[in-house]
Protein backbone atom coordinates (compact mmCIF):
# COMPACT_ATOMS: atom_id res chain seq x y z
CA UNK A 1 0.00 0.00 0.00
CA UNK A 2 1.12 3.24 -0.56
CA UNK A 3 0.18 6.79 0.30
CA UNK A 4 1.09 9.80 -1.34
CA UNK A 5 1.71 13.40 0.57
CA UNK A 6 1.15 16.35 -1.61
CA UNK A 7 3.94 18.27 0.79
CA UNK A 8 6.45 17.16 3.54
CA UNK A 9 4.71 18.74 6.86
CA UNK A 10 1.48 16.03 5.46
CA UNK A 11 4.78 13.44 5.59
CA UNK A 12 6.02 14.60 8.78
CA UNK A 13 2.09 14.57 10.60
CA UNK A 14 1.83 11.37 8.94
CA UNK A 15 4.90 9.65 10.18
CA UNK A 16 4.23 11.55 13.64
CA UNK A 17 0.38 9.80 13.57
CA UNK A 18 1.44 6.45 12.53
CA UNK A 19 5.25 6.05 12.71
CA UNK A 20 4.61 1.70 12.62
CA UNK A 21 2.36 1.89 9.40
CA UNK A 22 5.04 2.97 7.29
CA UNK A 23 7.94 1.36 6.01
CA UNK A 24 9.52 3.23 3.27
CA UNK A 25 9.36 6.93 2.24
CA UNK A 26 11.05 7.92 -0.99
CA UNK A 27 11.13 11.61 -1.16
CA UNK A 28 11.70 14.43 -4.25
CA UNK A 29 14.61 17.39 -3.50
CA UNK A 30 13.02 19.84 -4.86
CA UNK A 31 9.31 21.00 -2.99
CA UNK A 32 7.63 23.67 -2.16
CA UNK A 33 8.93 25.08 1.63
CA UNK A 34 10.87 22.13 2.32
CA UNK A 35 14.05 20.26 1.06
CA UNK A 36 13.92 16.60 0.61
CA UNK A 37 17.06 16.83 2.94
CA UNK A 38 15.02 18.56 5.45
CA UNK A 39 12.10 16.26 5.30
CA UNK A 40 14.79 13.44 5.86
CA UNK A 41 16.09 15.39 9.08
CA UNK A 42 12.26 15.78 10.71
CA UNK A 43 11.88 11.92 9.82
CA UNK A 44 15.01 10.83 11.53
CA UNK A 45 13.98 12.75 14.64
CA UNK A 46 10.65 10.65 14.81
CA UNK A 47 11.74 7.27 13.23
CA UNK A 48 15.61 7.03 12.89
CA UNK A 49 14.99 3.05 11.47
CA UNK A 50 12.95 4.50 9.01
CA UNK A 51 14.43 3.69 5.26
CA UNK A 52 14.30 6.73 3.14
CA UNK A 53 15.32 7.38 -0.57
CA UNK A 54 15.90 10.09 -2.21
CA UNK A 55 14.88 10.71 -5.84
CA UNK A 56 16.43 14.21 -7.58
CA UNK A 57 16.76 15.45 -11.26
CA UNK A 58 20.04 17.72 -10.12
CA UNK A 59 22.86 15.74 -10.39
CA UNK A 60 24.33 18.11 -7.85
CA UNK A 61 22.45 17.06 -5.05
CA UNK A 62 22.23 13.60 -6.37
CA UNK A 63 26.48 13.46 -6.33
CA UNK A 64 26.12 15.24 -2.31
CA UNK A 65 24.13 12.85 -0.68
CA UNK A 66 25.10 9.77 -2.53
CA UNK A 67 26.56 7.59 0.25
CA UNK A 68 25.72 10.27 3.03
CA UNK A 69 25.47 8.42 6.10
CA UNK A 70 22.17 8.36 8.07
CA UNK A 71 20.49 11.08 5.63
CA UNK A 72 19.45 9.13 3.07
CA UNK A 73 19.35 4.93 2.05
CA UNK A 74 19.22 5.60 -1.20
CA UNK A 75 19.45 8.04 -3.90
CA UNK A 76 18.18 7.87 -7.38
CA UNK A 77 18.59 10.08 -10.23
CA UNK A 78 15.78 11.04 -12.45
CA UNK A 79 14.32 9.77 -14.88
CA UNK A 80 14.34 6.68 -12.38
CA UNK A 81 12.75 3.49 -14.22
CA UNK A 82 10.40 0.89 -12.52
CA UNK A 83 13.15 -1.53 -11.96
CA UNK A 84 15.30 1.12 -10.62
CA UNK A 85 13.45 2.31 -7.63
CA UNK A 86 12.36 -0.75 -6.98
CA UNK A 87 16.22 -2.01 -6.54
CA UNK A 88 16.77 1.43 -4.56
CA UNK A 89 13.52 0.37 -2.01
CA UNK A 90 14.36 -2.82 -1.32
CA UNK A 91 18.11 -1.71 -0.76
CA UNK A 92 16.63 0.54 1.59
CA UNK A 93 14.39 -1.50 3.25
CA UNK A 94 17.20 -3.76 3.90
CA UNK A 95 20.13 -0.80 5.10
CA UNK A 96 16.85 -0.17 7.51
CA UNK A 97 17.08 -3.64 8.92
CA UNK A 98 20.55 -4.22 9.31
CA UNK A 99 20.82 -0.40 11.32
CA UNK A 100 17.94 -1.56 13.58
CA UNK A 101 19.58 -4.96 14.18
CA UNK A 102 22.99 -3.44 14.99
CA UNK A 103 21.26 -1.16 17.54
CA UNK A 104 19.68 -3.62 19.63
CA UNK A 105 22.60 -6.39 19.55
């Protein structure tokens, strides 16, 4: 299931409301009054385990936070095919589980 927020303070109330529904965001850079680095900040404040991706047309910030550690799980370049953020969620999802493993071994 998935559910779509039109701009990142819907993300962060949603995460805030139900932090154990979700397990995956994948966010753009560029919105309207918030950064997709920013939104990543507010959601590691709530849910550190939580995986997020980030998905960016400027290869800029794509080359920045590529391998950034605890920002972001992932980050894709646009255009990003099917098959492509599909790999990048499930890379994610997995980064997510290992972190969350290591902290309570």
């Amino acid at each position: 299931e998935a559910g779509p927020c039109l701009a990142a303070p819907d993300a962060i109330a949603a995460i805030r409301e139900g932090a154990a529904v979700w397990d995956l965001v994948i966010t753009d850079y560029d919105m309207p009054g918030m950064t997709g680095a920013e939104l990543a900040r507010s959601l590691r404040k709530l849910r550190p385990d939580l995986p997020i991706v980030l998905l960016t047309a400027q290869p800029r910030i794509h080359q920045l936070h590529q391998g950034q550690v605890g920002l972001f799980d992932g980050v894709l370049g646009k255009p990003a095919g099917t098959a492509q953020l599909a790999s990048a969620a499930i890379a994610a999802l997995m980064a997510a589980r290992e972190r969350t493993t290591k902290c309570t071994s």
